[in-house]
C-alpha atoms as a PDB file:
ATOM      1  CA  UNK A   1       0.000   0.000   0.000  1.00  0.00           C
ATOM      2  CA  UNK A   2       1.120   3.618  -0.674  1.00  0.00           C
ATOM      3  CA  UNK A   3       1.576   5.862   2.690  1.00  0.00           C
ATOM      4  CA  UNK A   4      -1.364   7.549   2.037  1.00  0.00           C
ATOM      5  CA  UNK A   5      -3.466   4.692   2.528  1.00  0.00           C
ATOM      6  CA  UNK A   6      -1.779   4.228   5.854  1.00  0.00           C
ATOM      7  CA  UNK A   7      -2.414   7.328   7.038  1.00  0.00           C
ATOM      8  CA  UNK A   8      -5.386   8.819   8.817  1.00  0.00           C
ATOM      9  CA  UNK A   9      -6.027  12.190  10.031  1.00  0.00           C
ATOM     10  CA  UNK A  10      -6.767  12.423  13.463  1.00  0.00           C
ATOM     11  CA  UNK A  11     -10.271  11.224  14.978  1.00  0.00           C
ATOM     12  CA  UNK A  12     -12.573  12.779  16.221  1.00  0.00           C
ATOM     13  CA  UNK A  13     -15.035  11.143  18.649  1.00  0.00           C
ATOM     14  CA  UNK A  14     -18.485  11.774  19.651  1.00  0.00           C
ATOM     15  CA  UNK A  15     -20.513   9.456  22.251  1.00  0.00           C
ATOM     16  CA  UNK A  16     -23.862   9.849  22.166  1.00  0.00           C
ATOM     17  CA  UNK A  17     -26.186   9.989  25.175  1.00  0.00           C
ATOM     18  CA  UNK A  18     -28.539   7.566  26.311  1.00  0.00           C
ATOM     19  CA  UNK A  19     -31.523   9.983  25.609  1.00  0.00           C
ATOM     20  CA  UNK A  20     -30.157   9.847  21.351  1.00  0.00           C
ATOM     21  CA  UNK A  21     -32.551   6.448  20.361  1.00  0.00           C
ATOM     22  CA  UNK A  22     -32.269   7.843  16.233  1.00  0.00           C
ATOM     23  CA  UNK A  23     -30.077   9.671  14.991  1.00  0.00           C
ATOM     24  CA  UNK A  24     -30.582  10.893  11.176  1.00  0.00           C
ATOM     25  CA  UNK A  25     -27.348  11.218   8.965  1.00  0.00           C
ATOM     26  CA  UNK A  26     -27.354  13.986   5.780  1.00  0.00           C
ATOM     27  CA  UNK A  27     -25.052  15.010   3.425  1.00  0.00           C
ATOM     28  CA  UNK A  28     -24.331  16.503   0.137  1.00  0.00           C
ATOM     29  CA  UNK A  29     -27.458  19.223  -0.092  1.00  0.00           C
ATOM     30  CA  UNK A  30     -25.350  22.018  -2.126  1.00  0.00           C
ATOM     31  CA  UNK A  31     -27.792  24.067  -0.929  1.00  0.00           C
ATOM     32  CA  UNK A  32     -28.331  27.447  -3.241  1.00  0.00           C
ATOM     33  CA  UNK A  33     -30.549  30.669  -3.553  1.00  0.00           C
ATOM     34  CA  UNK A  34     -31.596  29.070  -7.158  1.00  0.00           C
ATOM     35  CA  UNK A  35     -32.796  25.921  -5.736  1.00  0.00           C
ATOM     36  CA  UNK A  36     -35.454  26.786  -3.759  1.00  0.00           C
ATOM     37  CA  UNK A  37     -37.535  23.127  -3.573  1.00  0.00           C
ATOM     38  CA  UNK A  38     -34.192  21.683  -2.127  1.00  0.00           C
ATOM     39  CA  UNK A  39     -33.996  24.315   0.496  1.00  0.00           C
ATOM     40  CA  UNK A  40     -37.877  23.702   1.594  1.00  0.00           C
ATOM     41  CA  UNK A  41     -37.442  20.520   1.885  1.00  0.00           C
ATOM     42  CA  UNK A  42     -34.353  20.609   4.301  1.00  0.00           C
ATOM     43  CA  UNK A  43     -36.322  23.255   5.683  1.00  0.00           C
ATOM     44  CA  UNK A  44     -39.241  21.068   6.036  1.00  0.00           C
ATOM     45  CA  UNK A  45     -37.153  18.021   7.418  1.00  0.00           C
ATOM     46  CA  UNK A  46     -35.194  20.269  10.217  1.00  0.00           C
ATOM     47  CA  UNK A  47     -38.424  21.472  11.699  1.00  0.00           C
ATOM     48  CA  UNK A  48     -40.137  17.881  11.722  1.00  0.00           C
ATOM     49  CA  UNK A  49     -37.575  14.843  12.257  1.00  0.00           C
ATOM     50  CA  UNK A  50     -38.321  12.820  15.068  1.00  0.00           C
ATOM     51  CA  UNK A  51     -34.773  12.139  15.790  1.00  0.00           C
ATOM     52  CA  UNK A  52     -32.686  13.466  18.839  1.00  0.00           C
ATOM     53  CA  UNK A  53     -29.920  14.323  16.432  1.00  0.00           C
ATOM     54  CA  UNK A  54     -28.837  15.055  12.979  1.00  0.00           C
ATOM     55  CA  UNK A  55     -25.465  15.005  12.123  1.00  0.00           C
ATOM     56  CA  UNK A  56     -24.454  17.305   8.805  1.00  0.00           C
ATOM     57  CA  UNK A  57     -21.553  15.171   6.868  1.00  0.00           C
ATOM     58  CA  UNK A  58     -20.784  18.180   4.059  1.00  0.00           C
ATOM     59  CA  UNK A  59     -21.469  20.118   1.533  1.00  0.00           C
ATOM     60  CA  UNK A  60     -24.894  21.366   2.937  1.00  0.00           C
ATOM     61  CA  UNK A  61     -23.856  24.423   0.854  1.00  0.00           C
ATOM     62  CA  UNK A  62     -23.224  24.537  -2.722  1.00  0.00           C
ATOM     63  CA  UNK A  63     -20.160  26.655  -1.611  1.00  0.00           C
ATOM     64  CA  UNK A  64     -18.825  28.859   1.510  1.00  0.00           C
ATOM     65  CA  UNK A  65     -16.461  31.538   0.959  1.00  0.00           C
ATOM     66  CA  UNK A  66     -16.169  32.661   4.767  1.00  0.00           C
ATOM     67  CA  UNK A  67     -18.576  33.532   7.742  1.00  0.00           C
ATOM     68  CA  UNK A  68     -17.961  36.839   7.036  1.00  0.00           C
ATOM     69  CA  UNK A  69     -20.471  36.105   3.580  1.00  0.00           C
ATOM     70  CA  UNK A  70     -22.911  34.852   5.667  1.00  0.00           C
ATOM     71  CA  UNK A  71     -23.765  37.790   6.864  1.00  0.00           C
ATOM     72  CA  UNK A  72     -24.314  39.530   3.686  1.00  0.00           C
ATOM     73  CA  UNK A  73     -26.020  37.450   2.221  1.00  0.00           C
ATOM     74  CA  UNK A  74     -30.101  36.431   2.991  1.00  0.00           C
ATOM     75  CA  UNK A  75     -30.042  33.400   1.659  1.00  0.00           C
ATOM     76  CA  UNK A  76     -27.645  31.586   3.905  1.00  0.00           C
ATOM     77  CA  UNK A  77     -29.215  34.025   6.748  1.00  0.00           C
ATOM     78  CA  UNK A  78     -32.391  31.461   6.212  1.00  0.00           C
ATOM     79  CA  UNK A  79     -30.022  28.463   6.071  1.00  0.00           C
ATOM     80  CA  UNK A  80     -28.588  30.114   9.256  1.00  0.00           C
ATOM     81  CA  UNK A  81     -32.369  30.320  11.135  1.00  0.00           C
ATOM     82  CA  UNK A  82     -33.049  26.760   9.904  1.00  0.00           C
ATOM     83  CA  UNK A  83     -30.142  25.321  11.594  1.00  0.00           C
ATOM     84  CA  UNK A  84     -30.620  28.138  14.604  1.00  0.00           C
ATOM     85  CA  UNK A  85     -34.439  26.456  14.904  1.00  0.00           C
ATOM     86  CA  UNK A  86     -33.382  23.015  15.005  1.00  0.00           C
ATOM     87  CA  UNK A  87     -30.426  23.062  17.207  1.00  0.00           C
ATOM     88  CA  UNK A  88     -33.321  24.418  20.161  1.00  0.00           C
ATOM     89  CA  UNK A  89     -35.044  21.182  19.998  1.00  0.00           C
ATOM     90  CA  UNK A  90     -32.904  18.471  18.857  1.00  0.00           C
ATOM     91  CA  UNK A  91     -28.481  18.363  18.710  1.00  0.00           C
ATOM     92  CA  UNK A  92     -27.525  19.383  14.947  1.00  0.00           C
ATOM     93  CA  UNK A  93     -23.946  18.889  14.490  1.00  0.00           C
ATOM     94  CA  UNK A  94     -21.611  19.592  10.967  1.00  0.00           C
ATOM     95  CA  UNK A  95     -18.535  18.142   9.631  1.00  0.00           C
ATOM     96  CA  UNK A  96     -16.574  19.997   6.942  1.00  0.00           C
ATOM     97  CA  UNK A  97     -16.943  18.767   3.303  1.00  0.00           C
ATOM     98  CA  UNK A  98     -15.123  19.416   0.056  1.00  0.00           C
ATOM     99  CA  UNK A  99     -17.839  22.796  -1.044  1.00  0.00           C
ATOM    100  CA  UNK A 100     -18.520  24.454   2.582  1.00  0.00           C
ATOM    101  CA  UNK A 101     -14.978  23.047   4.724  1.00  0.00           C
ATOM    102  CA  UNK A 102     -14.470  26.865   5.266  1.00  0.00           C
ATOM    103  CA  UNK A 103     -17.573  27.034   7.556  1.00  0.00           C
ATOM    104  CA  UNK A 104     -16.250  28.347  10.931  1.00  0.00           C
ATOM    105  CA  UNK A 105     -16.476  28.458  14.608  1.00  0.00           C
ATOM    106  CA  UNK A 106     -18.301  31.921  14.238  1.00  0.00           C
ATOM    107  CA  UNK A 107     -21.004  30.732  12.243  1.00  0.00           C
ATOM    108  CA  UNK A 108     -21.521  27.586  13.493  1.00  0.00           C
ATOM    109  CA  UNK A 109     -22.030  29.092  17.014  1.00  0.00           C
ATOM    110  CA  UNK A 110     -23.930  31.246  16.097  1.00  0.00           C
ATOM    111  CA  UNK A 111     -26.057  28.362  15.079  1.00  0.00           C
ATOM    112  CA  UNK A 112     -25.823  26.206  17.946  1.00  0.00           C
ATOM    113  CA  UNK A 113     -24.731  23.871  15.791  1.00  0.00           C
ATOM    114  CA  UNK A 114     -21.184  21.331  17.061  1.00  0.00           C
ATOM    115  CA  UNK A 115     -18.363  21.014  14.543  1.00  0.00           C
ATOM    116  CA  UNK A 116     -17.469  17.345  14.012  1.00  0.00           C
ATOM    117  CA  UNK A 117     -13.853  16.906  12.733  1.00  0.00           C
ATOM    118  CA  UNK A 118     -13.547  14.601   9.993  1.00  0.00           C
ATOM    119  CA  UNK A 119     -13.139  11.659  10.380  1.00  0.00           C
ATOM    120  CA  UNK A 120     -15.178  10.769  13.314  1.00  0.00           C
ATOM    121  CA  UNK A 121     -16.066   8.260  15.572  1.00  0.00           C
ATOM    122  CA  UNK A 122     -20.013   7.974  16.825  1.00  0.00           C
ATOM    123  CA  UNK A 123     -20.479   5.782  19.933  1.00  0.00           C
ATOM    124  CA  UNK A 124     -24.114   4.566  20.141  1.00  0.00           C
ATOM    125  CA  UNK A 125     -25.195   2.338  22.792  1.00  0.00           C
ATOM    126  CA  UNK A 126     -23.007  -0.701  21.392  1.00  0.00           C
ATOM    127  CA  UNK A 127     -22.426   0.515  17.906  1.00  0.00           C
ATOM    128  CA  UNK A 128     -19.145   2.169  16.555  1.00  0.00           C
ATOM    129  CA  UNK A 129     -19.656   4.019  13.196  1.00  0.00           C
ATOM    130  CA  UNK A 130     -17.261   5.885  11.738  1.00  0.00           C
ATOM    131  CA  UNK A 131     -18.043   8.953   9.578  1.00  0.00           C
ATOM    132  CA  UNK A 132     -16.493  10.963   7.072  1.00  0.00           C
ATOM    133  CA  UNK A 133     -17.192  13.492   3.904  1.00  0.00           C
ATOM    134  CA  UNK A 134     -15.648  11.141   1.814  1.00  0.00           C
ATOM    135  CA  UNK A 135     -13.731  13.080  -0.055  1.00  0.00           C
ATOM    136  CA  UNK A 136     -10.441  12.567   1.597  1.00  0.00           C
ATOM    137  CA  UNK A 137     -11.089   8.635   0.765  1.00  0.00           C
ATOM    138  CA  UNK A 138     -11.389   9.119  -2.956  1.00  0.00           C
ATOM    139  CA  UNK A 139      -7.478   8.657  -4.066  1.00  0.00           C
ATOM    140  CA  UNK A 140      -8.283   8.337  -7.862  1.00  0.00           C
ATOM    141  CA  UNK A 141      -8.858  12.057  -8.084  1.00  0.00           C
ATOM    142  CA  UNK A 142      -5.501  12.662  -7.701  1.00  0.00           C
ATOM    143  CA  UNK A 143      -6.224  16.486  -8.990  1.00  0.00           C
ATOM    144  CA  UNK A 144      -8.269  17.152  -6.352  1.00  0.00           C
ATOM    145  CA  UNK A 145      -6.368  15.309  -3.915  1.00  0.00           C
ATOM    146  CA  UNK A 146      -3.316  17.374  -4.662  1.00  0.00           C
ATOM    147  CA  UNK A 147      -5.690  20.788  -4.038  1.00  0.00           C
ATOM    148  CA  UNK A 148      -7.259  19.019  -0.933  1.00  0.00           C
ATOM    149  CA  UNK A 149      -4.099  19.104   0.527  1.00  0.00           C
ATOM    150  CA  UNK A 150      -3.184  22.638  -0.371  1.00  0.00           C
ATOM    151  CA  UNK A 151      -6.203  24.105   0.783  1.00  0.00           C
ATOM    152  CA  UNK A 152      -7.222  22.404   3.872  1.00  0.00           C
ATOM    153  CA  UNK A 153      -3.619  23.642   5.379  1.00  0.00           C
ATOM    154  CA  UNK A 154      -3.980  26.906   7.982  1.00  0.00           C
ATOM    155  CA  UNK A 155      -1.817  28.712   5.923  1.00  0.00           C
ATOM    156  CA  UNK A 156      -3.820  28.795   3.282  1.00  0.00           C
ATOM    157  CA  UNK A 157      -7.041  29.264   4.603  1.00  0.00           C
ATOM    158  CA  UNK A 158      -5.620  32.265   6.244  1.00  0.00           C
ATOM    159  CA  UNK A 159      -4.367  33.574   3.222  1.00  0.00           C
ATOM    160  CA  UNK A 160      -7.545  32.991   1.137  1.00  0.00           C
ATOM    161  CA  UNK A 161      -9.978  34.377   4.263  1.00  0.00           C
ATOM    162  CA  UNK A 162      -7.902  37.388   3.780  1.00  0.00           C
ATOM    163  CA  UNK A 163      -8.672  38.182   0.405  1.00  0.00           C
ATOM    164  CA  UNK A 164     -11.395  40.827  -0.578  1.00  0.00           C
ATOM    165  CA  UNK A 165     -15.128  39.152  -0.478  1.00  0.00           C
ATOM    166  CA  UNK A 166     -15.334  40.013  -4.259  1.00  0.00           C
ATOM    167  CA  UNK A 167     -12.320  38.049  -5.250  1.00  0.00           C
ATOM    168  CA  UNK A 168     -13.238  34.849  -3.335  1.00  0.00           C
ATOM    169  CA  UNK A 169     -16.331  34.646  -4.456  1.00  0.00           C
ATOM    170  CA  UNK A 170     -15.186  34.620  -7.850  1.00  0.00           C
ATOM    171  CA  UNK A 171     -12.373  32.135  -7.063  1.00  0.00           C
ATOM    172  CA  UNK A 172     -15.445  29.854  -6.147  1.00  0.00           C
ATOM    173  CA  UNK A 173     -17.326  30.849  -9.637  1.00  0.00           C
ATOM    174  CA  UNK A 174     -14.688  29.350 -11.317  1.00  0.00           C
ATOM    175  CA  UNK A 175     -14.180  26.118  -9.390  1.00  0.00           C
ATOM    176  CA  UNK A 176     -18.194  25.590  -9.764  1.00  0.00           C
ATOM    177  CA  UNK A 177     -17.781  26.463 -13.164  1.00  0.00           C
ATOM    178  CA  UNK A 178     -15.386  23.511 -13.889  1.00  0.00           C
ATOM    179  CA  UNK A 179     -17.083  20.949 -12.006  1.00  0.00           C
ATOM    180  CA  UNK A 180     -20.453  21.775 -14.086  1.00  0.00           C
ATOM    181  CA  UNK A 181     -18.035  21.405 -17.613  1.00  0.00           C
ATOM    182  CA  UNK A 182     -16.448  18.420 -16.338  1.00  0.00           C
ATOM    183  CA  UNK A 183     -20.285  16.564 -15.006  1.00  0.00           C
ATOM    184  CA  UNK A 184     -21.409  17.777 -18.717  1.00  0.00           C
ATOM    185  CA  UNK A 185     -18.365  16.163 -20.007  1.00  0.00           C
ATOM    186  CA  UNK A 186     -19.362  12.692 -18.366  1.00  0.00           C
ATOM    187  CA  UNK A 187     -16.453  12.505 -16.390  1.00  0.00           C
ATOM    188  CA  UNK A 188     -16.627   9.890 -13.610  1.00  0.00           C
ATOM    189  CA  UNK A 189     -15.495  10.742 -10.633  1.00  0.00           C
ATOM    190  CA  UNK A 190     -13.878   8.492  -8.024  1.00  0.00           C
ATOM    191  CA  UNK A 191     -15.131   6.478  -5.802  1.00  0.00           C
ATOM    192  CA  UNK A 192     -13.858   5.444  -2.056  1.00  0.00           C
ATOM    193  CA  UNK A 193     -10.482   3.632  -2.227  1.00  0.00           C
ATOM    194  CA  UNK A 194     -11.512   0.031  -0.307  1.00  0.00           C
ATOM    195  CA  UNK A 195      -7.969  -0.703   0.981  1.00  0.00           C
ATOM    196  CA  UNK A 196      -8.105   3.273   2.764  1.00  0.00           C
ATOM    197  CA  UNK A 197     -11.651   2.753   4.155  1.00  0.00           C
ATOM    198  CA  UNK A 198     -10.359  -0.516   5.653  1.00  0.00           C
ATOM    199  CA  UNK A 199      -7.264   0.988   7.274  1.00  0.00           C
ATOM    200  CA  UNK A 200      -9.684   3.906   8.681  1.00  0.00           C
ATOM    201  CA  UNK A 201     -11.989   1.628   9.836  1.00  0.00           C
ATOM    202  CA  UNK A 202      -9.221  -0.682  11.045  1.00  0.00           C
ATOM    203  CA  UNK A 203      -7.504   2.560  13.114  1.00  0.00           C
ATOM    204  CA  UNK A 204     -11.235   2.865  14.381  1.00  0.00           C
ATOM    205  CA  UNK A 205     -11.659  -0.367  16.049  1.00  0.00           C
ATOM    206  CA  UNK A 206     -15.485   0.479  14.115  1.00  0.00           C
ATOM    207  CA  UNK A 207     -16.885  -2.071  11.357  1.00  0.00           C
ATOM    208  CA  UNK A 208     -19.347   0.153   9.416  1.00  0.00           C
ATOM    209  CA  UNK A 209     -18.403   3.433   7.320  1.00  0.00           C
ATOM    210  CA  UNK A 210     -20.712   6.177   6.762  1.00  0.00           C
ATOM    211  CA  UNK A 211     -19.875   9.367   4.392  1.00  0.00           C
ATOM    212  CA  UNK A 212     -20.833  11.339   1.412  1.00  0.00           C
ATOM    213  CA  UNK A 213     -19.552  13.165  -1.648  1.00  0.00           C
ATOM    214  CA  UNK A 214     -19.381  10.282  -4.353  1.00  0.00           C
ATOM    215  CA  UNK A 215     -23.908  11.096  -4.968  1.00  0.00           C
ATOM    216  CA  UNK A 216     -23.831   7.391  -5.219  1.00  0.00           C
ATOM    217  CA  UNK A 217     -25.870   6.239  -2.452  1.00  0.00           C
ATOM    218  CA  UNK A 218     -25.587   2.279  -1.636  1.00  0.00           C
ATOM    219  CA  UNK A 219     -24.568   0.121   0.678  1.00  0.00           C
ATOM    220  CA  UNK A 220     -21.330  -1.853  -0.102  1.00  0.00           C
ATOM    221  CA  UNK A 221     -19.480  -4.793   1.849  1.00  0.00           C
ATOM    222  CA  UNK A 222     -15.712  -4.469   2.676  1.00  0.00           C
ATOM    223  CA  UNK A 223     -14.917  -7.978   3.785  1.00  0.00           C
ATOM    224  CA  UNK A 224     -16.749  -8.455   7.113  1.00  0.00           C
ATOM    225  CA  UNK A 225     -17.217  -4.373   7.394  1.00  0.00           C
ATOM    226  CA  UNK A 226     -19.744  -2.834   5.680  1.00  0.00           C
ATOM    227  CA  UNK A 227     -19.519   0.857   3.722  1.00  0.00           C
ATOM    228  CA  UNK A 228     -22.703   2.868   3.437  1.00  0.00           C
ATOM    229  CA  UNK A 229     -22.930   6.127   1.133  1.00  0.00           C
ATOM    230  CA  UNK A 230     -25.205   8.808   1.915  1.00  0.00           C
ATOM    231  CA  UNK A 231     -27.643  10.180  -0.969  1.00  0.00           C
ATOM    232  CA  UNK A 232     -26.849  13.779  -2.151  1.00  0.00           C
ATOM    233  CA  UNK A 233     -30.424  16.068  -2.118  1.00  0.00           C
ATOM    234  CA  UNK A 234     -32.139  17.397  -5.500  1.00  0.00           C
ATOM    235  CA  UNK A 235     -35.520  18.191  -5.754  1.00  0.00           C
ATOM    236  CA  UNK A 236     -35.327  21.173  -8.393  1.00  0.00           C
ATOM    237  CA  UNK A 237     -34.222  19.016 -11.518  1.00  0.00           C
ATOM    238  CA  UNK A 238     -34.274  15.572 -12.485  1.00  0.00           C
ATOM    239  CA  UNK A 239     -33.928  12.683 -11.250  1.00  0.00           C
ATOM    240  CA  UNK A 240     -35.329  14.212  -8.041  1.00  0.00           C
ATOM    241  CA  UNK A 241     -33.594  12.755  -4.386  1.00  0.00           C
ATOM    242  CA  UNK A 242     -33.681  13.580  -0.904  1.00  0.00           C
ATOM    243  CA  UNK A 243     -32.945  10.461   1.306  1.00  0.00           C
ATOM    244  CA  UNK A 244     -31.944  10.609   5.086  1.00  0.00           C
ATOM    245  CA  UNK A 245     -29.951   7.803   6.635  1.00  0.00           C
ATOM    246  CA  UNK A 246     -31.088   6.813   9.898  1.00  0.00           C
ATOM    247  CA  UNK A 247     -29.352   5.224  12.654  1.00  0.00           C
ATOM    248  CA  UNK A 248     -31.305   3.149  15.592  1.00  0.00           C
ATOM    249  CA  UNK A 249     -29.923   2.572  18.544  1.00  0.00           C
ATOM    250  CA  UNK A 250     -30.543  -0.957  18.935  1.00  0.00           C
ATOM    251  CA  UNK A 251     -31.757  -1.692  15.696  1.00  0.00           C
ATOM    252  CA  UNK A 252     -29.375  -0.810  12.644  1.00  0.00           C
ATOM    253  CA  UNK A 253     -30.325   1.709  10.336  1.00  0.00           C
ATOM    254  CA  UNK A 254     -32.592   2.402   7.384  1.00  0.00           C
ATOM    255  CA  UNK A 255     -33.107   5.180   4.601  1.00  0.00           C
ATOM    256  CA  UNK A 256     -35.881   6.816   4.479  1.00  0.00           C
ATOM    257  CA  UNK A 257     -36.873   8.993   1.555  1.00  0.00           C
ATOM    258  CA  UNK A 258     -38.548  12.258   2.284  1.00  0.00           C
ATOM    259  CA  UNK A 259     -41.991  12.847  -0.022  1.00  0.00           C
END
């Protein structure tokens, strides 16, 4: 194996209580002003889910240029009171994905929302899951890999936060511009890299894997583990999806796909 597939950043952990019985895992809304059916439906599902928690494994947002954004802008100001509403009655929590891992502290708190490092260990009751984006997992995309790497460094992010609003924001037109040539180009993109999720999982001591980013939800076996990929959310174009994975406490999980 290379040494990046015997490497792991450094886990996170997060036990949940005895009072969490279901606990709902999301990912991979891109949530934008120009998609409004996709936002009421999140909206819809934040104010009604019966669980104790939901746990946020990236790219809610279609992209996050700094809190500083937020603030200017009323669109994520709605995103903002959705999340605000939620985390009142029920524990909302968000990890970092490959669109939105420049969400900070400030916002977040501001949310009452916890920030889950990725990757992550969930304790409940009996069960140890371990959850991720994803994106660190896909090794095939060695492009993005390469930028990964650059850009999730504190140097960097200081560097970029420091830049005028204007010119971020059209450093992120331009990466959303290539990803929409290279989906209308058919590119494939990469998937998980088995031998990595094994070593994670391995690191773990935890025999089931749950994360986002590939939009290829299924559930896949990894010799006596098991691999589950979370559904990415769509209801303003075609094929339409919005599927919530949820986790039992003493009775394994399920997906449920919201009307």
């Amino acid at each position: 194996m290379s040494d990046l597939r015997t490497t792991m950043p450094p886990l996170g952990r997060l036990t949940a209580p005895a009072a969490w019985q279901t606990v709902d895992l999301i990912s991979d809304l891109h949530l934008q002003a120009s998609e409004t059916a996709t936002f009421e439906a999140w909206r819809a599902y934040m104010a009604s889910t019966s669980a104790q928690a939901v746990l946020i494994l990236g790219d809610l947002f279609e992209v996050w240029v700094g809190d500083d954004a937020a603030a200017l802008d009323p669109f994520l100001q709605s995103c903002a009171d959705v999340l605000q509403q939620a985390s009142q009655r029920l524990h909302v929590a968000f990890m970092p994905g490959n669109r939105d891992f420049l969400v900070g502290p400030d916002f977040l708190n501001r949310c009452g929302v916890q920030a889950l490092s990725d990757p992550c260990l969930l304790e409940l009751g009996a069960q140890r899951l371990l959850l991720s984006h994803g994106d660190a997992l896909c090794l095939d995309d060695k492009p993005y890999q390469a930028f990964r790497l650059q850009a999730r460094s504190p140097e960097w992010q200081r560097s970029f936060l420091a830049k005028p609003l204007a010119e971020r924001q059209e450093f992120a037109r331009s990466l959303r511009a290539l990803s929409e040539s290279q989906k209308h180009e058919g590119m494939s993109f990469a998937d998980a890299d088995a031998e990595m999720s094994l070593f994670w999982l391995a690191q773990a001591r935890a025999d089931r894997l749950i994360h986002g980013h590939t939009h290829r939800p299924a559930d896949h076996a990894l010799g006596a583990a098991q691999r589950h990929v979370l559904s990415d959310w769509c209801l303003d174009h075609s094929p339409l999806r919005a599927q919530v994975f949820r986790l039992h406490r003493d009775s394994g999980s399920e997906r449920l796909n919201l009307p």
